[in-house]
Protein backbone atom coordinates (compact mmCIF):
# COMPACT_ATOMS: atom_id res chain seq x y z
CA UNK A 1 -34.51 -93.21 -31.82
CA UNK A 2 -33.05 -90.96 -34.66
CA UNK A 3 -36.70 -90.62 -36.16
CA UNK A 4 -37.69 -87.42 -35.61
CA UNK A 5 -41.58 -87.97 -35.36
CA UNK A 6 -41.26 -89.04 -39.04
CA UNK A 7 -42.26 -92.09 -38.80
CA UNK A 8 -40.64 -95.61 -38.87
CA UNK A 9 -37.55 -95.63 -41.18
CA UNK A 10 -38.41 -98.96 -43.10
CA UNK A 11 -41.49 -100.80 -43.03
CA UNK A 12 -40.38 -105.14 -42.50
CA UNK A 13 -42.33 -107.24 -45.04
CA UNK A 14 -44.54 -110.15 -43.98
CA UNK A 15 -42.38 -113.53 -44.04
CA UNK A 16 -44.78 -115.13 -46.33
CA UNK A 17 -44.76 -113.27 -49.51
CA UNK A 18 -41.35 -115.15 -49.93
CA UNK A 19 -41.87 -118.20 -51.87
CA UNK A 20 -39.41 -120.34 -53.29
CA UNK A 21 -42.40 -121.54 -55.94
CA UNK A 22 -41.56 -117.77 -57.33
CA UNK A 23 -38.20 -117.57 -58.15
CA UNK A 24 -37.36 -120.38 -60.68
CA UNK A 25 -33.69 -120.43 -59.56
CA UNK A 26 -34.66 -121.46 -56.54
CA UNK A 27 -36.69 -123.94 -57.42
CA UNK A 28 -34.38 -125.70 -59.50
CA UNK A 29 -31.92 -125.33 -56.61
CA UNK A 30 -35.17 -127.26 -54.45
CA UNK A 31 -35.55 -129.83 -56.77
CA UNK A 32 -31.98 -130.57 -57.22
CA UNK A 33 -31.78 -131.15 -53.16
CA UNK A 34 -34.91 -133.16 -53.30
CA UNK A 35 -33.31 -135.93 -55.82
CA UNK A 36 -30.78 -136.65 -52.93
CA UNK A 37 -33.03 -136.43 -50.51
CA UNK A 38 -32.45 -133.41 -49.08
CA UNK A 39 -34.32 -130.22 -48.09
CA UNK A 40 -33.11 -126.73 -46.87
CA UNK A 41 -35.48 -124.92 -44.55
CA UNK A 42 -33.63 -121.57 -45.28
CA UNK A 43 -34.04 -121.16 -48.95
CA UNK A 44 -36.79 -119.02 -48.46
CA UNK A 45 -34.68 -116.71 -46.69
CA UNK A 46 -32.58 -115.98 -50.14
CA UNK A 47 -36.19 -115.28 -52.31
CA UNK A 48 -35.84 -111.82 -51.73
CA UNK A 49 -32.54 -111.48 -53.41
CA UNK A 50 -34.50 -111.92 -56.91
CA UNK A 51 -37.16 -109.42 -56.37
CA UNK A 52 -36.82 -107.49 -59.64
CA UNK A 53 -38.83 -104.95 -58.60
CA UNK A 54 -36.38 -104.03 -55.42
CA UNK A 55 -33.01 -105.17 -57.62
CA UNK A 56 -34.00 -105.15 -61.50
CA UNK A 57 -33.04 -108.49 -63.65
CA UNK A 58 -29.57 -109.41 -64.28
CA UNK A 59 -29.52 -107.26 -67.47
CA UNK A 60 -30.38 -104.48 -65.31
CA UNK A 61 -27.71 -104.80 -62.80
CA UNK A 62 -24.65 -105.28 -65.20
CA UNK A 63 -26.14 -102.24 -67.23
CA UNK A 64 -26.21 -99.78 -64.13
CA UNK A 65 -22.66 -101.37 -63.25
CA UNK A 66 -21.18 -100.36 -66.15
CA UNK A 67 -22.61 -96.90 -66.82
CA UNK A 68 -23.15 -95.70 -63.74
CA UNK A 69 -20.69 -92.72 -64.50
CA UNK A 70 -20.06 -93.37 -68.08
CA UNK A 71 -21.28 -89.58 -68.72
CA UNK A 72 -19.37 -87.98 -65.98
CA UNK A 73 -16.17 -90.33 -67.05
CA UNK A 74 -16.54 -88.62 -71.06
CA UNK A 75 -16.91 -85.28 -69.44
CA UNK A 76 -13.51 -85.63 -67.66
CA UNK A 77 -11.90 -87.16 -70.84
CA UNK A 78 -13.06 -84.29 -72.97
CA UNK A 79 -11.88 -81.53 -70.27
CA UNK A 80 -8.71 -83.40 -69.91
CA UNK A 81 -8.05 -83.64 -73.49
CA UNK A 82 -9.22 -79.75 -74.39
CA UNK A 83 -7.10 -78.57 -71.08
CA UNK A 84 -3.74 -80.88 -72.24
CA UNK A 85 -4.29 -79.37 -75.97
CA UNK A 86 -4.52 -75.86 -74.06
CA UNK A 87 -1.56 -76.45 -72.19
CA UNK A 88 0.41 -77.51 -75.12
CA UNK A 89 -0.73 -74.38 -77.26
CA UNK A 90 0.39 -72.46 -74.77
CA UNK A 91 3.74 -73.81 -73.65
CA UNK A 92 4.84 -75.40 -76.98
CA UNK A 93 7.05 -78.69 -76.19
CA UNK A 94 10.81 -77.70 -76.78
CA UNK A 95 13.05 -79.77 -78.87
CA UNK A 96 17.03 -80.89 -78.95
CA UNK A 97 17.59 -80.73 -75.55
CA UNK A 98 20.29 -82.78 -75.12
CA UNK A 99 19.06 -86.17 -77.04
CA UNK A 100 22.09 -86.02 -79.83
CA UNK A 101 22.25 -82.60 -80.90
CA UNK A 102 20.52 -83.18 -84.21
């Protein structure tokens, strides 16, 4: 369905790649539910979320958040700035009109 004899879209990892022993945020997270005697069978379900190959480190993230854009946004500035000074060359701002009569 929707392929196109291209193949499979996405290929599902095996389930056991994921261990919590790998992510050291997790395992703090494990240890801190194992002093109160607790354990959460799903926590390997959230190891992929720090895979820095698939989502980069935290550094990485708030970088590309940040300035994804940032040339494109100084682009605009600079043609907004060059076309307002254009504009203003060309139709001078008139003054007096009607603030006092100085």
């Amino acid at each position: 369905m929707g392929g196109h004899g291209h193949g499979e879209p996405y290929t599902v990892p095996d389930y056991r790649i994921y261990k919590v022993e790998n992510v050291p945020e997790l395992l703090k997270t494990q240890r801190a539910l194992a002093a109160q005697g607790l354990k959460d069978p799903w926590l390997r379900n959230e190891v992929w979320r720090y895979d820095v190959k698939a989502f980069g480190t935290e550094k990485m993230k708030l970088s590309k958040t940040f300035f994804t854009g940032f040339k494109w946004g100084v682009l605009a500035v600079i043609v907004t700035l060059a076309g307002t000074a254009a504009y203003d060359k060309a139709f001078p701002p008139k003054h007096g009109h009607g603030h006092g009569g100085h």
